[in-house]
PDB file of N, CA and C in Angstrom:
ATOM      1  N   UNK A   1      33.134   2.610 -12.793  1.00  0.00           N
ATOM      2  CA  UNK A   1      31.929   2.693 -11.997  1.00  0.00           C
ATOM      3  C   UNK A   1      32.056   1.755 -10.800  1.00  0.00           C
ATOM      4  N   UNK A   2      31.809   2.730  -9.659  1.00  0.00           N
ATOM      5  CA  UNK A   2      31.457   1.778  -8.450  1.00  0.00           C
ATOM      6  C   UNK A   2      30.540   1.452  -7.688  1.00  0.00           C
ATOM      7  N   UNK A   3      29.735   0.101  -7.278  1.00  0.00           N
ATOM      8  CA  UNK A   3      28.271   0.186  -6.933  1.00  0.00           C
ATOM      9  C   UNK A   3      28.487  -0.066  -5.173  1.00  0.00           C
ATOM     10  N   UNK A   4      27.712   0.669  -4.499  1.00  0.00           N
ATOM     11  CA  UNK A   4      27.893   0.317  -3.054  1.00  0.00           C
ATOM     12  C   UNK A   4      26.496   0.972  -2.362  1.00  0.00           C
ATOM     13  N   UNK A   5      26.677   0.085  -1.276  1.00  0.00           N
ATOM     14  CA  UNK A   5      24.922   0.483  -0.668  1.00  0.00           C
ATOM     15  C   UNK A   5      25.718   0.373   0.781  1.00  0.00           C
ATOM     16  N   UNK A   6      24.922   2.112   1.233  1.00  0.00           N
ATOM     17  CA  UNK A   6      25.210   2.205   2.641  1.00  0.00           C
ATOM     18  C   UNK A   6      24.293   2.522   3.450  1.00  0.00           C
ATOM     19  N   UNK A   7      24.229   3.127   4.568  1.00  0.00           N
ATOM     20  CA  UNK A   7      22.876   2.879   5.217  1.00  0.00           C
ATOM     21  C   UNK A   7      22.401   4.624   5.883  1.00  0.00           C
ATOM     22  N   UNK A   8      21.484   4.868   5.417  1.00  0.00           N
ATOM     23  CA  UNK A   8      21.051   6.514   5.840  1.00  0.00           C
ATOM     24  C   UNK A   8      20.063   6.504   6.983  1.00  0.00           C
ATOM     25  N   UNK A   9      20.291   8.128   7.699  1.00  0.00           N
ATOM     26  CA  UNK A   9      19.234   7.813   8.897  1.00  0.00           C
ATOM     27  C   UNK A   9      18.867   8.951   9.183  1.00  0.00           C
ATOM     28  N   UNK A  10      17.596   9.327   9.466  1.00  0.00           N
ATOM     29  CA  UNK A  10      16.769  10.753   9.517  1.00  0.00           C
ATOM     30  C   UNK A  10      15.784  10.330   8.492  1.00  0.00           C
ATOM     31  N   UNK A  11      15.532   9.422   7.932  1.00  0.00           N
ATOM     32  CA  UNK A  11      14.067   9.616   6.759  1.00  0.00           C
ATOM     33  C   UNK A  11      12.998   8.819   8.146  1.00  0.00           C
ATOM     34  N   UNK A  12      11.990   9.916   7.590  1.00  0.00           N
ATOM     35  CA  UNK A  12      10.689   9.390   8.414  1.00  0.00           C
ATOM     36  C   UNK A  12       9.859   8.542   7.521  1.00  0.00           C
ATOM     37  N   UNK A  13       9.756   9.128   6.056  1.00  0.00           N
ATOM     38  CA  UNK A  13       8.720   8.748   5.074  1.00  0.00           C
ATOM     39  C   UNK A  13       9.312   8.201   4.226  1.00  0.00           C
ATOM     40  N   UNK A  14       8.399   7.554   3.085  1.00  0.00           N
ATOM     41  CA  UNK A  14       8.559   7.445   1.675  1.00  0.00           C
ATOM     42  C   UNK A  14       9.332   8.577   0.934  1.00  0.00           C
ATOM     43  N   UNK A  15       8.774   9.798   1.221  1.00  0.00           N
ATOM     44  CA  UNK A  15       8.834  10.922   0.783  1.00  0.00           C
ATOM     45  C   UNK A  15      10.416  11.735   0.511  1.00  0.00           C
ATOM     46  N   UNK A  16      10.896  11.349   2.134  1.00  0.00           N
ATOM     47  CA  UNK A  16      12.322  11.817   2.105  1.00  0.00           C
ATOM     48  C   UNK A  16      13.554  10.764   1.702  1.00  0.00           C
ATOM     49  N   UNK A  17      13.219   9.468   1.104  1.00  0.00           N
ATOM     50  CA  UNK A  17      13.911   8.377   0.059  1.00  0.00           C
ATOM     51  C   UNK A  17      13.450   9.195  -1.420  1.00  0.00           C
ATOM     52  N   UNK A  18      12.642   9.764  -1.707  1.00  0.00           N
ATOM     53  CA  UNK A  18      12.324  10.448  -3.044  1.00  0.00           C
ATOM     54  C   UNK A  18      13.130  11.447  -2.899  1.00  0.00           C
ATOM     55  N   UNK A  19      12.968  12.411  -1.743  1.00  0.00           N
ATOM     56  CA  UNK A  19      14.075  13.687  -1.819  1.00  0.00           C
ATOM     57  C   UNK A  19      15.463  12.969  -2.103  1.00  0.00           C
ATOM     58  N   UNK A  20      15.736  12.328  -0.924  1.00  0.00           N
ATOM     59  CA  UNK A  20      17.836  12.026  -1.441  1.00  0.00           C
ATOM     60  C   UNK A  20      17.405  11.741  -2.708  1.00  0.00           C
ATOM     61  N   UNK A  21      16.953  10.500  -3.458  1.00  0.00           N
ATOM     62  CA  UNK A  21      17.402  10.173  -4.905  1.00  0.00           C
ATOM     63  C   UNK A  21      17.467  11.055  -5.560  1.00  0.00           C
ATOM     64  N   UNK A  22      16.348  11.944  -5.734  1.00  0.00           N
ATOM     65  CA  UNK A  22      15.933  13.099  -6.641  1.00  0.00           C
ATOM     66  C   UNK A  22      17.300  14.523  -6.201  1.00  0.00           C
ATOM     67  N   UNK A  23      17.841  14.596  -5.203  1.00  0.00           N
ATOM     68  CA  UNK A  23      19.159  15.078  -5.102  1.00  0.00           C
ATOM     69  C   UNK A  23      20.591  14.492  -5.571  1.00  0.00           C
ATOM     70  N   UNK A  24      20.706  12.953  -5.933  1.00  0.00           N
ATOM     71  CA  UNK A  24      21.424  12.780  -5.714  1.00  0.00           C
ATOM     72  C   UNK A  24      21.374  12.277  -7.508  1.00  0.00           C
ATOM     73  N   UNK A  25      20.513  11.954  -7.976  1.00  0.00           N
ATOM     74  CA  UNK A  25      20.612  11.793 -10.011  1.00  0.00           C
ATOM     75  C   UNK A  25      20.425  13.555 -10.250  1.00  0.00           C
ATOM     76  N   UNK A  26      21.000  14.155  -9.470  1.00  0.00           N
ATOM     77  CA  UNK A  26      21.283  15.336 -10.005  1.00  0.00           C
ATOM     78  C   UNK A  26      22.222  15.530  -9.646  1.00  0.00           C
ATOM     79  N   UNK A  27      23.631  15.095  -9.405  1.00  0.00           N
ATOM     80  CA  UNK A  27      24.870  15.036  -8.369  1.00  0.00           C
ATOM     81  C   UNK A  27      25.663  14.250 -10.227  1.00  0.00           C
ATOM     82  N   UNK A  28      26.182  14.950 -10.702  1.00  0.00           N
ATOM     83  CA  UNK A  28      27.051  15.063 -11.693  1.00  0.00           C
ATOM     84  C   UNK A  28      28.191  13.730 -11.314  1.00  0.00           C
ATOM     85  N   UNK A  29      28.370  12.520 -12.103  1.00  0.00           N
ATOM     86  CA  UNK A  29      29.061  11.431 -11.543  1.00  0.00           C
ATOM     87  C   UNK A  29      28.632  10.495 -10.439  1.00  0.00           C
ATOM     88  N   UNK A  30      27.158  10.853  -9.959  1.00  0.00           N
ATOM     89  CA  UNK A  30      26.055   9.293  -9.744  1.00  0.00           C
ATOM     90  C   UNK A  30      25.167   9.209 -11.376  1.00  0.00           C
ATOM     91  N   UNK A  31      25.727   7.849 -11.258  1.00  0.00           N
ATOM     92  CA  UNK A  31      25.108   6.934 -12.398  1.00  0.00           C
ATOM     93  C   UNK A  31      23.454   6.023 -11.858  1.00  0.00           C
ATOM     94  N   UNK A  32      23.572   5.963 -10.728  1.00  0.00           N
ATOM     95  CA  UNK A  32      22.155   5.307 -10.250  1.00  0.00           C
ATOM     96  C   UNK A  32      22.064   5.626  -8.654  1.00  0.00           C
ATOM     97  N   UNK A  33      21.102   5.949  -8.577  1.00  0.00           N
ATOM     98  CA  UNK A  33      20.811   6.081  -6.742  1.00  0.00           C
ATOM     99  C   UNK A  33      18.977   5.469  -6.724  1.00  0.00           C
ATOM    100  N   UNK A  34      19.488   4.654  -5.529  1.00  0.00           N
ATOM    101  CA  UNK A  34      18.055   4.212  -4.956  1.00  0.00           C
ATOM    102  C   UNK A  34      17.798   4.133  -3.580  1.00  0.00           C
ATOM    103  N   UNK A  35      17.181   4.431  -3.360  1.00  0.00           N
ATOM    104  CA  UNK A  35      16.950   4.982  -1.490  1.00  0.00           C
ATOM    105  C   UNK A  35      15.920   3.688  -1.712  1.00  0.00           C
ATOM    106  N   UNK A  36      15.947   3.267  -0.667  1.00  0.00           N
ATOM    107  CA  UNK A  36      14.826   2.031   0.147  1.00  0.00           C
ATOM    108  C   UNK A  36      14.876   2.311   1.535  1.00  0.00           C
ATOM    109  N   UNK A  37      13.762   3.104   1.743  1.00  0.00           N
ATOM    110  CA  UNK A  37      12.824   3.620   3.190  1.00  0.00           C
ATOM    111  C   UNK A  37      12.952   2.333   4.159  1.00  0.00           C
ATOM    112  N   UNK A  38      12.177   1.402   3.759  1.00  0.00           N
ATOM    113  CA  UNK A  38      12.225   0.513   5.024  1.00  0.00           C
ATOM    114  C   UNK A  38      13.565  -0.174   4.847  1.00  0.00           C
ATOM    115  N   UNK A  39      14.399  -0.327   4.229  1.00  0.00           N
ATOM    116  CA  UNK A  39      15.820  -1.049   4.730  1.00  0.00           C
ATOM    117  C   UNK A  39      16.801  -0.263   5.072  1.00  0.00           C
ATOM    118  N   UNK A  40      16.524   1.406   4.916  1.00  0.00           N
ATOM    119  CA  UNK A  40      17.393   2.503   5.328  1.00  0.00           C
ATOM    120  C   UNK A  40      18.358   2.341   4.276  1.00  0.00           C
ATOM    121  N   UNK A  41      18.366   1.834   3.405  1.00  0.00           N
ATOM    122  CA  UNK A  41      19.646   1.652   2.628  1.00  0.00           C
ATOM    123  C   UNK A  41      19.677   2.918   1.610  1.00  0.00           C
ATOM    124  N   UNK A  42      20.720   3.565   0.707  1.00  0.00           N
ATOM    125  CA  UNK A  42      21.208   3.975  -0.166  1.00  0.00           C
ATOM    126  C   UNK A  42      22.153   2.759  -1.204  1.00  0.00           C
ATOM    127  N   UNK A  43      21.355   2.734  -2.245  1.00  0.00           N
ATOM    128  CA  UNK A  43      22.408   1.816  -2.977  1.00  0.00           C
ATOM    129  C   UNK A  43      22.449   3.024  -4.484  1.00  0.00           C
ATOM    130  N   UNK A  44      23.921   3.148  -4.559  1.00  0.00           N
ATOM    131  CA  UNK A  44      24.532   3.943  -5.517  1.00  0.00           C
ATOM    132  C   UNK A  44      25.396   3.666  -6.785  1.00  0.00           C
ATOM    133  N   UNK A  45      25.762   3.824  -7.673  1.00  0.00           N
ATOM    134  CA  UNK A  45      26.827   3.718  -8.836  1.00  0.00           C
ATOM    135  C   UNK A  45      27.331   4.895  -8.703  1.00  0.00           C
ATOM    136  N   UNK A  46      28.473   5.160  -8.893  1.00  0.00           N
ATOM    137  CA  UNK A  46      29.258   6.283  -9.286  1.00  0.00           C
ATOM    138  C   UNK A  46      30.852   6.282  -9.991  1.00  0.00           C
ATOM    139  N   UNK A  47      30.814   7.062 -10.593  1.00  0.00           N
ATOM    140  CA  UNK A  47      32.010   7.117 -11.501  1.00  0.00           C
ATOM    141  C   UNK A  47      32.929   8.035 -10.582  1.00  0.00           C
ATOM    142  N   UNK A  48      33.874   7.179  -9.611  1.00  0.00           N
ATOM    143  CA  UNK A  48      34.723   7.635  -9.026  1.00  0.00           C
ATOM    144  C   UNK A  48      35.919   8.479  -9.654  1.00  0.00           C
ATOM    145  N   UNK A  49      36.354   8.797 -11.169  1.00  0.00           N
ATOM    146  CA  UNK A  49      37.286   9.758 -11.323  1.00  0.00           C
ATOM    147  C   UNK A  49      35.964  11.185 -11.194  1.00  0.00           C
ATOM    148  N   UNK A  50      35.178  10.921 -11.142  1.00  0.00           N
ATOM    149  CA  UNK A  50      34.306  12.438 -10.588  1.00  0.00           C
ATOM    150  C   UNK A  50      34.094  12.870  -9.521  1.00  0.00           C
ATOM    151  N   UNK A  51      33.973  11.734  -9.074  1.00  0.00           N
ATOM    152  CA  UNK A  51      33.447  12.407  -7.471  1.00  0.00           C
ATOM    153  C   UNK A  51      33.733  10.765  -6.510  1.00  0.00           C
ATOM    154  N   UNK A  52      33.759  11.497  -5.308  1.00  0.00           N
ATOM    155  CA  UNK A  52      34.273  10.108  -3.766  1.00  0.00           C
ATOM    156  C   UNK A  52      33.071   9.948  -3.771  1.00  0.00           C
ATOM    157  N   UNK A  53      32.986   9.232  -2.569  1.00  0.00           N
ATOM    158  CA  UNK A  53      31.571   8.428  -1.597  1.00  0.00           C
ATOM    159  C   UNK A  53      31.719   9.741  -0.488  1.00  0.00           C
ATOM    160  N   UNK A  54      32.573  10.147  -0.538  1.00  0.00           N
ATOM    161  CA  UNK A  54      32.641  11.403   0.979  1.00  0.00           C
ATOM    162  C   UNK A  54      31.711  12.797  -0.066  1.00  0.00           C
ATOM    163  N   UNK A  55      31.826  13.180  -1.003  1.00  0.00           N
ATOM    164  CA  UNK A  55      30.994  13.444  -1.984  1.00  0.00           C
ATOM    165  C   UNK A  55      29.479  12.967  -1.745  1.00  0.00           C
ATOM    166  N   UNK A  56      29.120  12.008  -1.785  1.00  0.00           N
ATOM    167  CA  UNK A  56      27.712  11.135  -1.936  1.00  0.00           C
ATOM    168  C   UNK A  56      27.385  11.464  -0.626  1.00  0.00           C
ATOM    169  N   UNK A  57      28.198  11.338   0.395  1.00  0.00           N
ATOM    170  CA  UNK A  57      27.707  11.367   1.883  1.00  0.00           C
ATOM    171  C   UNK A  57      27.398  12.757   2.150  1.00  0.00           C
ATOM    172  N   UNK A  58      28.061  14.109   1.516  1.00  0.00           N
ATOM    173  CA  UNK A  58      27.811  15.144   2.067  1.00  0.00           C
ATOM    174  C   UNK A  58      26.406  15.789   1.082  1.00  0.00           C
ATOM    175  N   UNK A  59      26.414  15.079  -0.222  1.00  0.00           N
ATOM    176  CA  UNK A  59      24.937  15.437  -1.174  1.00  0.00           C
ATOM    177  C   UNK A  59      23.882  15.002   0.003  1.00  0.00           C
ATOM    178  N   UNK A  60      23.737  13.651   0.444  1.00  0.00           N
ATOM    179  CA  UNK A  60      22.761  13.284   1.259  1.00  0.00           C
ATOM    180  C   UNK A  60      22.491  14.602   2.417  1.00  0.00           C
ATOM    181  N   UNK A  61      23.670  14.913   3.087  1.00  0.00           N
ATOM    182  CA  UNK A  61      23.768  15.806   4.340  1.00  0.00           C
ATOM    183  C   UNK A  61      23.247  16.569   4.281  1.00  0.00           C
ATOM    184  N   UNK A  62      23.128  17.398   2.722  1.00  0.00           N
ATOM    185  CA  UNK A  62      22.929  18.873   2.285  1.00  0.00           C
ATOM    186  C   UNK A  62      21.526  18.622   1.860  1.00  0.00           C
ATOM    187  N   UNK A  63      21.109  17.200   1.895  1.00  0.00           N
ATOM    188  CA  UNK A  63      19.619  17.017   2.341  1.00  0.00           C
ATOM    189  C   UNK A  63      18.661  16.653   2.928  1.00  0.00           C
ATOM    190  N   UNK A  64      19.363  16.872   4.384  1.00  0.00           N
ATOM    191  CA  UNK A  64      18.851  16.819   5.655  1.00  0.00           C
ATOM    192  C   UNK A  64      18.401  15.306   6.510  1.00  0.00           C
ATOM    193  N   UNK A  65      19.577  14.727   5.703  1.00  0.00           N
ATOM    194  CA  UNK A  65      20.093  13.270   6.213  1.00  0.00           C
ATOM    195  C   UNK A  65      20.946  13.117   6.083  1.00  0.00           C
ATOM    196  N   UNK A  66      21.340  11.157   6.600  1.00  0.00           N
ATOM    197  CA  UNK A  66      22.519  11.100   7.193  1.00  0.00           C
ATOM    198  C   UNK A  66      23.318   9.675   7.275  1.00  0.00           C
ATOM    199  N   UNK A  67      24.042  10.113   6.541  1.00  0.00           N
ATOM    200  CA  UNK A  67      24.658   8.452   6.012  1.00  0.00           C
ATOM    201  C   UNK A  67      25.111   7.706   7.823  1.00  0.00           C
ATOM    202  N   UNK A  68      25.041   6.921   7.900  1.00  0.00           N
ATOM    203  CA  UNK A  68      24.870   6.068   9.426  1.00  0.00           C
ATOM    204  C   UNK A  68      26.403   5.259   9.444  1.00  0.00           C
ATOM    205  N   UNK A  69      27.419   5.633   9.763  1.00  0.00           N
ATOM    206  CA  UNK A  69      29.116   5.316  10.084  1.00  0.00           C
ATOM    207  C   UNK A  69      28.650   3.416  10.309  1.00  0.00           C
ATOM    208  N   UNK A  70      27.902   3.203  10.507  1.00  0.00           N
ATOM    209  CA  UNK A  70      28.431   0.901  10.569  1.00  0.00           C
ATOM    210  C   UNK A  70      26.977   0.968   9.513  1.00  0.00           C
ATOM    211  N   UNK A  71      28.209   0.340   8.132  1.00  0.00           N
ATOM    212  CA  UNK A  71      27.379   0.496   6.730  1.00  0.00           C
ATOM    213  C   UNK A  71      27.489  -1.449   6.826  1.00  0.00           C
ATOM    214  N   UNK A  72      27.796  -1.884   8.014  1.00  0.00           N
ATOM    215  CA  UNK A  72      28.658  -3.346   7.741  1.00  0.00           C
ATOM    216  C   UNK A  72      27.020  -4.473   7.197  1.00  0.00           C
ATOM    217  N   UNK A  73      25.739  -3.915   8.427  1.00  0.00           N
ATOM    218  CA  UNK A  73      24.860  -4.561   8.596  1.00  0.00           C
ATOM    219  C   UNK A  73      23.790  -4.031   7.756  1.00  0.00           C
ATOM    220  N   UNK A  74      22.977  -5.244   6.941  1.00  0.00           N
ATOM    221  CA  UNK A  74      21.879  -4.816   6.179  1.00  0.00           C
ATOM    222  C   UNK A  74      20.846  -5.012   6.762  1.00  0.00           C
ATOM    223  N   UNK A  75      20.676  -5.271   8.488  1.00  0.00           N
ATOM    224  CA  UNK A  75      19.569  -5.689   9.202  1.00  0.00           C
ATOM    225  C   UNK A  75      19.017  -4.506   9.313  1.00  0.00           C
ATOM    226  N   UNK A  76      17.547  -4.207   9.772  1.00  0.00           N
ATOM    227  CA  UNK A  76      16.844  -2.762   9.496  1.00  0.00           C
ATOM    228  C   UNK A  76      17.279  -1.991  11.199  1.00  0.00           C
ATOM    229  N   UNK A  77      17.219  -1.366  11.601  1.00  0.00           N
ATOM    230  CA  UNK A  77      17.575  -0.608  13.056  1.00  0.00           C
ATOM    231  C   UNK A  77      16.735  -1.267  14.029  1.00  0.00           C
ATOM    232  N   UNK A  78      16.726  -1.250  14.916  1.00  0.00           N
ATOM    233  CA  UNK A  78      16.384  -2.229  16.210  1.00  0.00           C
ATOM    234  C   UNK A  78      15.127  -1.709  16.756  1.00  0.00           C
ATOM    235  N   UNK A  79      14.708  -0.468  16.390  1.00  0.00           N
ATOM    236  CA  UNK A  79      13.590   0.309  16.781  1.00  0.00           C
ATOM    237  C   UNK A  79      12.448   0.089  15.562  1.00  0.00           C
ATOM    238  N   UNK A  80      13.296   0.053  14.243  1.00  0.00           N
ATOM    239  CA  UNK A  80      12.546  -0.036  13.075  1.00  0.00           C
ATOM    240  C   UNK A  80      11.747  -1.474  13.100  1.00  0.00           C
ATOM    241  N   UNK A  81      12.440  -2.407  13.589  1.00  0.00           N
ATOM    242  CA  UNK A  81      12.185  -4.023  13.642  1.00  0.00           C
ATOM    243  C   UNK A  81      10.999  -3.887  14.767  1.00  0.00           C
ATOM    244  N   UNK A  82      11.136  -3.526  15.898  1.00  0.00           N
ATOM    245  CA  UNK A  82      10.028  -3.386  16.610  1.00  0.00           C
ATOM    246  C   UNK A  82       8.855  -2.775  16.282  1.00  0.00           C
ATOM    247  N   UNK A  83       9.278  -1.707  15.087  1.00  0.00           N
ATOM    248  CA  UNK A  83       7.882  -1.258  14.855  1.00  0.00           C
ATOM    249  C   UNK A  83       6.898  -2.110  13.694  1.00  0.00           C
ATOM    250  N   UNK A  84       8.056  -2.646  13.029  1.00  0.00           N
ATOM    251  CA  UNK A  84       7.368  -3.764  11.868  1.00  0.00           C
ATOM    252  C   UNK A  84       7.032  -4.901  12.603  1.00  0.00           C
ATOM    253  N   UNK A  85       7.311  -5.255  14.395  1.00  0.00           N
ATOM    254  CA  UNK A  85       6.499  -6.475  14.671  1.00  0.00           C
ATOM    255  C   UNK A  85       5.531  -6.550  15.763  1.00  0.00           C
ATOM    256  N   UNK A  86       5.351  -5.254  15.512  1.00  0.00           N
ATOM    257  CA  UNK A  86       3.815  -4.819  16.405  1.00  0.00           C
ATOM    258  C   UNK A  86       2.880  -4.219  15.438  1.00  0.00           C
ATOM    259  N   UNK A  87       3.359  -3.894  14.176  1.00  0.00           N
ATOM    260  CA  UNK A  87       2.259  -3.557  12.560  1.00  0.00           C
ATOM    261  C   UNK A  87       1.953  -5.273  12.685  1.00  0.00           C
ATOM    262  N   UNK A  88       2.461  -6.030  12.437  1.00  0.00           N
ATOM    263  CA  UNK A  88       2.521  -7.717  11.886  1.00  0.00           C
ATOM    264  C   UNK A  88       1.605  -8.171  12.712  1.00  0.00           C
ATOM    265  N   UNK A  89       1.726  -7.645  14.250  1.00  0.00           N
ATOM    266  CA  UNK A  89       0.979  -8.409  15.394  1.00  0.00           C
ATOM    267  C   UNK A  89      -0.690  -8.085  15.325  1.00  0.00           C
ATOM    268  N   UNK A  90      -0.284  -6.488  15.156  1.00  0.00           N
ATOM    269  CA  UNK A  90      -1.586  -5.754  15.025  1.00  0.00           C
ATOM    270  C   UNK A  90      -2.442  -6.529  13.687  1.00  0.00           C
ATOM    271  N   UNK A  91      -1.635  -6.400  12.636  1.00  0.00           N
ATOM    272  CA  UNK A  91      -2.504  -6.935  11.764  1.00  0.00           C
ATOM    273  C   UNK A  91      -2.877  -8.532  11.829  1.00  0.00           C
ATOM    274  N   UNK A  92      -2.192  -9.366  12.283  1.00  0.00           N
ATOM    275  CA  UNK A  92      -2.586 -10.697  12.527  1.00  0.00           C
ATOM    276  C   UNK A  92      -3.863 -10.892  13.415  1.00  0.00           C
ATOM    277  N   UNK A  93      -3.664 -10.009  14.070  1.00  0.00           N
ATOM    278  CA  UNK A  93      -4.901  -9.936  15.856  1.00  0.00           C
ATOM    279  C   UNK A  93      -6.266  -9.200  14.843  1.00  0.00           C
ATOM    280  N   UNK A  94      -6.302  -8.402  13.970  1.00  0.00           N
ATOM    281  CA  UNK A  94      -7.531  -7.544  13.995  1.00  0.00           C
ATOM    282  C   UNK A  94      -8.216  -7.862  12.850  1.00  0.00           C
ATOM    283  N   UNK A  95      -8.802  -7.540  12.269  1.00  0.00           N
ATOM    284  CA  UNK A  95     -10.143  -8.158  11.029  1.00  0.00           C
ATOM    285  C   UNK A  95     -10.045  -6.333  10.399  1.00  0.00           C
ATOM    286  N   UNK A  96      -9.849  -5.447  10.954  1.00  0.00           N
ATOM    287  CA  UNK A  96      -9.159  -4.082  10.566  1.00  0.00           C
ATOM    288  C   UNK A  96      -8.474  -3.741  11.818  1.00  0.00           C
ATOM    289  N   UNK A  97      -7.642  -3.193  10.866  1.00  0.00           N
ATOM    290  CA  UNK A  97      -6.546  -2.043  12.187  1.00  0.00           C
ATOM    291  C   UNK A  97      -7.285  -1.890  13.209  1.00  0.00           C
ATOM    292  N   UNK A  98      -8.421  -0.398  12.740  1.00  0.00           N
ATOM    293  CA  UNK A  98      -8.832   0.393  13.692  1.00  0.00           C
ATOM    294  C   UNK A  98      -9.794  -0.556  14.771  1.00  0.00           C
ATOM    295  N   UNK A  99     -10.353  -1.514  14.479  1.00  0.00           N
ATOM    296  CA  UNK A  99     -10.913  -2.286  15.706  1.00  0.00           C
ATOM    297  C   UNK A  99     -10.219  -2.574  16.959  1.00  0.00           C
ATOM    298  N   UNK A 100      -8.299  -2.360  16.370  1.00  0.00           N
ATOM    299  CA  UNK A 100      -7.843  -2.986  17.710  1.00  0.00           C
ATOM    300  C   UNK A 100      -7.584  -1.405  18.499  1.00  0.00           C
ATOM    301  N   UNK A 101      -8.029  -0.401  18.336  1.00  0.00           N
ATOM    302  CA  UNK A 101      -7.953   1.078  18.889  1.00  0.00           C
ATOM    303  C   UNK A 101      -9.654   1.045  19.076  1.00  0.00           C
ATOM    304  N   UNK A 102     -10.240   0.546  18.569  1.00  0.00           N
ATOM    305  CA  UNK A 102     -11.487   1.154  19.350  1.00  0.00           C
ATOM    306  C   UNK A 102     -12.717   0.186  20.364  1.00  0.00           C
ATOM    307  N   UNK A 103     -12.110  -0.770  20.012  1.00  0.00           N
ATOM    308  CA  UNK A 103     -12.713  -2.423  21.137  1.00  0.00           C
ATOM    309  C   UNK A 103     -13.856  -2.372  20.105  1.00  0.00           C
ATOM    310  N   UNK A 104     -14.184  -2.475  18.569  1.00  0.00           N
ATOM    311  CA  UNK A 104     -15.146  -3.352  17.997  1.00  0.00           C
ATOM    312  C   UNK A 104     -14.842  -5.326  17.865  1.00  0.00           C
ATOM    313  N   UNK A 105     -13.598  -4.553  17.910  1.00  0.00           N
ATOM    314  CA  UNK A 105     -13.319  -6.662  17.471  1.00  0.00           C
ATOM    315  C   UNK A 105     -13.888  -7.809  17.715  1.00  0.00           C
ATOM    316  N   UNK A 106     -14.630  -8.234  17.600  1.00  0.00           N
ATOM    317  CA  UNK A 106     -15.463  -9.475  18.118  1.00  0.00           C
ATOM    318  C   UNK A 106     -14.455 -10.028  19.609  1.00  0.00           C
ATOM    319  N   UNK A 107     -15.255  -9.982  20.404  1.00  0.00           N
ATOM    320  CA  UNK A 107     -14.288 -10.594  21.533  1.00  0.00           C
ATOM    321  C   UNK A 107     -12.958 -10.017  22.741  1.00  0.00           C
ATOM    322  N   UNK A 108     -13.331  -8.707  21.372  1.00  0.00           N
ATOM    323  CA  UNK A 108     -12.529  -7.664  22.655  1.00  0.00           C
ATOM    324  C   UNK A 108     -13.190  -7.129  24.175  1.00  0.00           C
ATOM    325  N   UNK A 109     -12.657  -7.023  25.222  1.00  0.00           N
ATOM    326  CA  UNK A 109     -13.199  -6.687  26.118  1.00  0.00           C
ATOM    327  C   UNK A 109     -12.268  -5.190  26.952  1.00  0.00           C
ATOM    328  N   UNK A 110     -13.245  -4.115  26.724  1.00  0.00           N
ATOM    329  CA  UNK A 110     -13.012  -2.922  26.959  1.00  0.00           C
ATOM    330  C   UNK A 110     -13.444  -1.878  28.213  1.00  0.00           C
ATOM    331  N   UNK A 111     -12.702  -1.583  28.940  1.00  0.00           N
ATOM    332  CA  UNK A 111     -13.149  -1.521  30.344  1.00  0.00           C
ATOM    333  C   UNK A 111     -14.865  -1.020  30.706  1.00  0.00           C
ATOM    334  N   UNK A 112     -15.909  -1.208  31.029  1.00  0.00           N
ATOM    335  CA  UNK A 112     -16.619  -0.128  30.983  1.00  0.00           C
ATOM    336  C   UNK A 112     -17.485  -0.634  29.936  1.00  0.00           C
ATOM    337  N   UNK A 113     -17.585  -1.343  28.967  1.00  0.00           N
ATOM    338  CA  UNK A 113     -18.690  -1.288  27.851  1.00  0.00           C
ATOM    339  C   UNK A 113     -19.011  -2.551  28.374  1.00  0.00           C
ATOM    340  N   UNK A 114     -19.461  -3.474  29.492  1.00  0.00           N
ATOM    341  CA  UNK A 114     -20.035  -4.735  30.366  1.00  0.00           C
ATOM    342  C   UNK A 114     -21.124  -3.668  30.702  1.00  0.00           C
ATOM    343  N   UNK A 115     -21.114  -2.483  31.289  1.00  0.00           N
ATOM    344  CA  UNK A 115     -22.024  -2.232  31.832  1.00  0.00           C
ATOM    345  C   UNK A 115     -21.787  -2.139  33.490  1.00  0.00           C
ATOM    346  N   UNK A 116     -20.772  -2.758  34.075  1.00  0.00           N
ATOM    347  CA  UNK A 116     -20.308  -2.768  35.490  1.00  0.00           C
ATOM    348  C   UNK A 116     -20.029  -1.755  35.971  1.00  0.00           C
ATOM    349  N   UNK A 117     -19.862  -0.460  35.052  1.00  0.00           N
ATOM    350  CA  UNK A 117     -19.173   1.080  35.742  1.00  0.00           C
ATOM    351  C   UNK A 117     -17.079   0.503  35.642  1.00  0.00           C
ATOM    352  N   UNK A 118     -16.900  -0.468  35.518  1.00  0.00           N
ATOM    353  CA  UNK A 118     -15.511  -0.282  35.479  1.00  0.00           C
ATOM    354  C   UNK A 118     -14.234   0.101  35.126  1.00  0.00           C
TER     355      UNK A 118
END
């Protein structure tokens, strides 16, 4: 058995980390698969006299993702990081989310609700 975690790309949701696993503990010679959405990762076991990792990579393919060629870095994607530090910002700044989309927030100032016409 060999354990290795590489990094997949095309999942939008929770949902499509449930699809690969649920494809891939049905893949005859994976012993464990776990998809983790927000780290993009695939971490796997497999009993290599059954099947390669070029195997594992094309199960993923055949489910409409995509193992990502520099498996070197476990940092999350550079777009993904930006979006987790404007959730962080948002939530630090607001008392709820939706206040910072609709100018309730105590202290927000929103063009036009002064009363000036602006």
């Amino acid at each position: 058995m060999k354990k290795k975690t590489l990094k997949v790309g095309g999942m939008s949701c929770t949902a499509c980390a449930s699809r690969i696993e649920r494809r891939l503990k049905k893949t005859p010679g994976i012993e464990t698969a776990t998809v983790n959405f927000a780290a993009e990762t695939l971490t796997a076991e497999i009993d290599e006299t059954l099947l390669s990792w070029e195997d594992v990579r094309q199960a993923v393919e055949t489910s409409g993702y995509s193992i990502l060629k520099d498996n070197t870095s476990s940092e999350p994607s550079s777009s993904r990081t930006q979006q987790l530090l404007l959730l962080l910002l948002l939530l630090s700044v607001c008392r709820r989310p939706a206040d910072c989309f609709d100018g309730a927030y105590a202290g927000t100032y929103t063009a036009g609700n002064d009363g000036s016409g602006i």
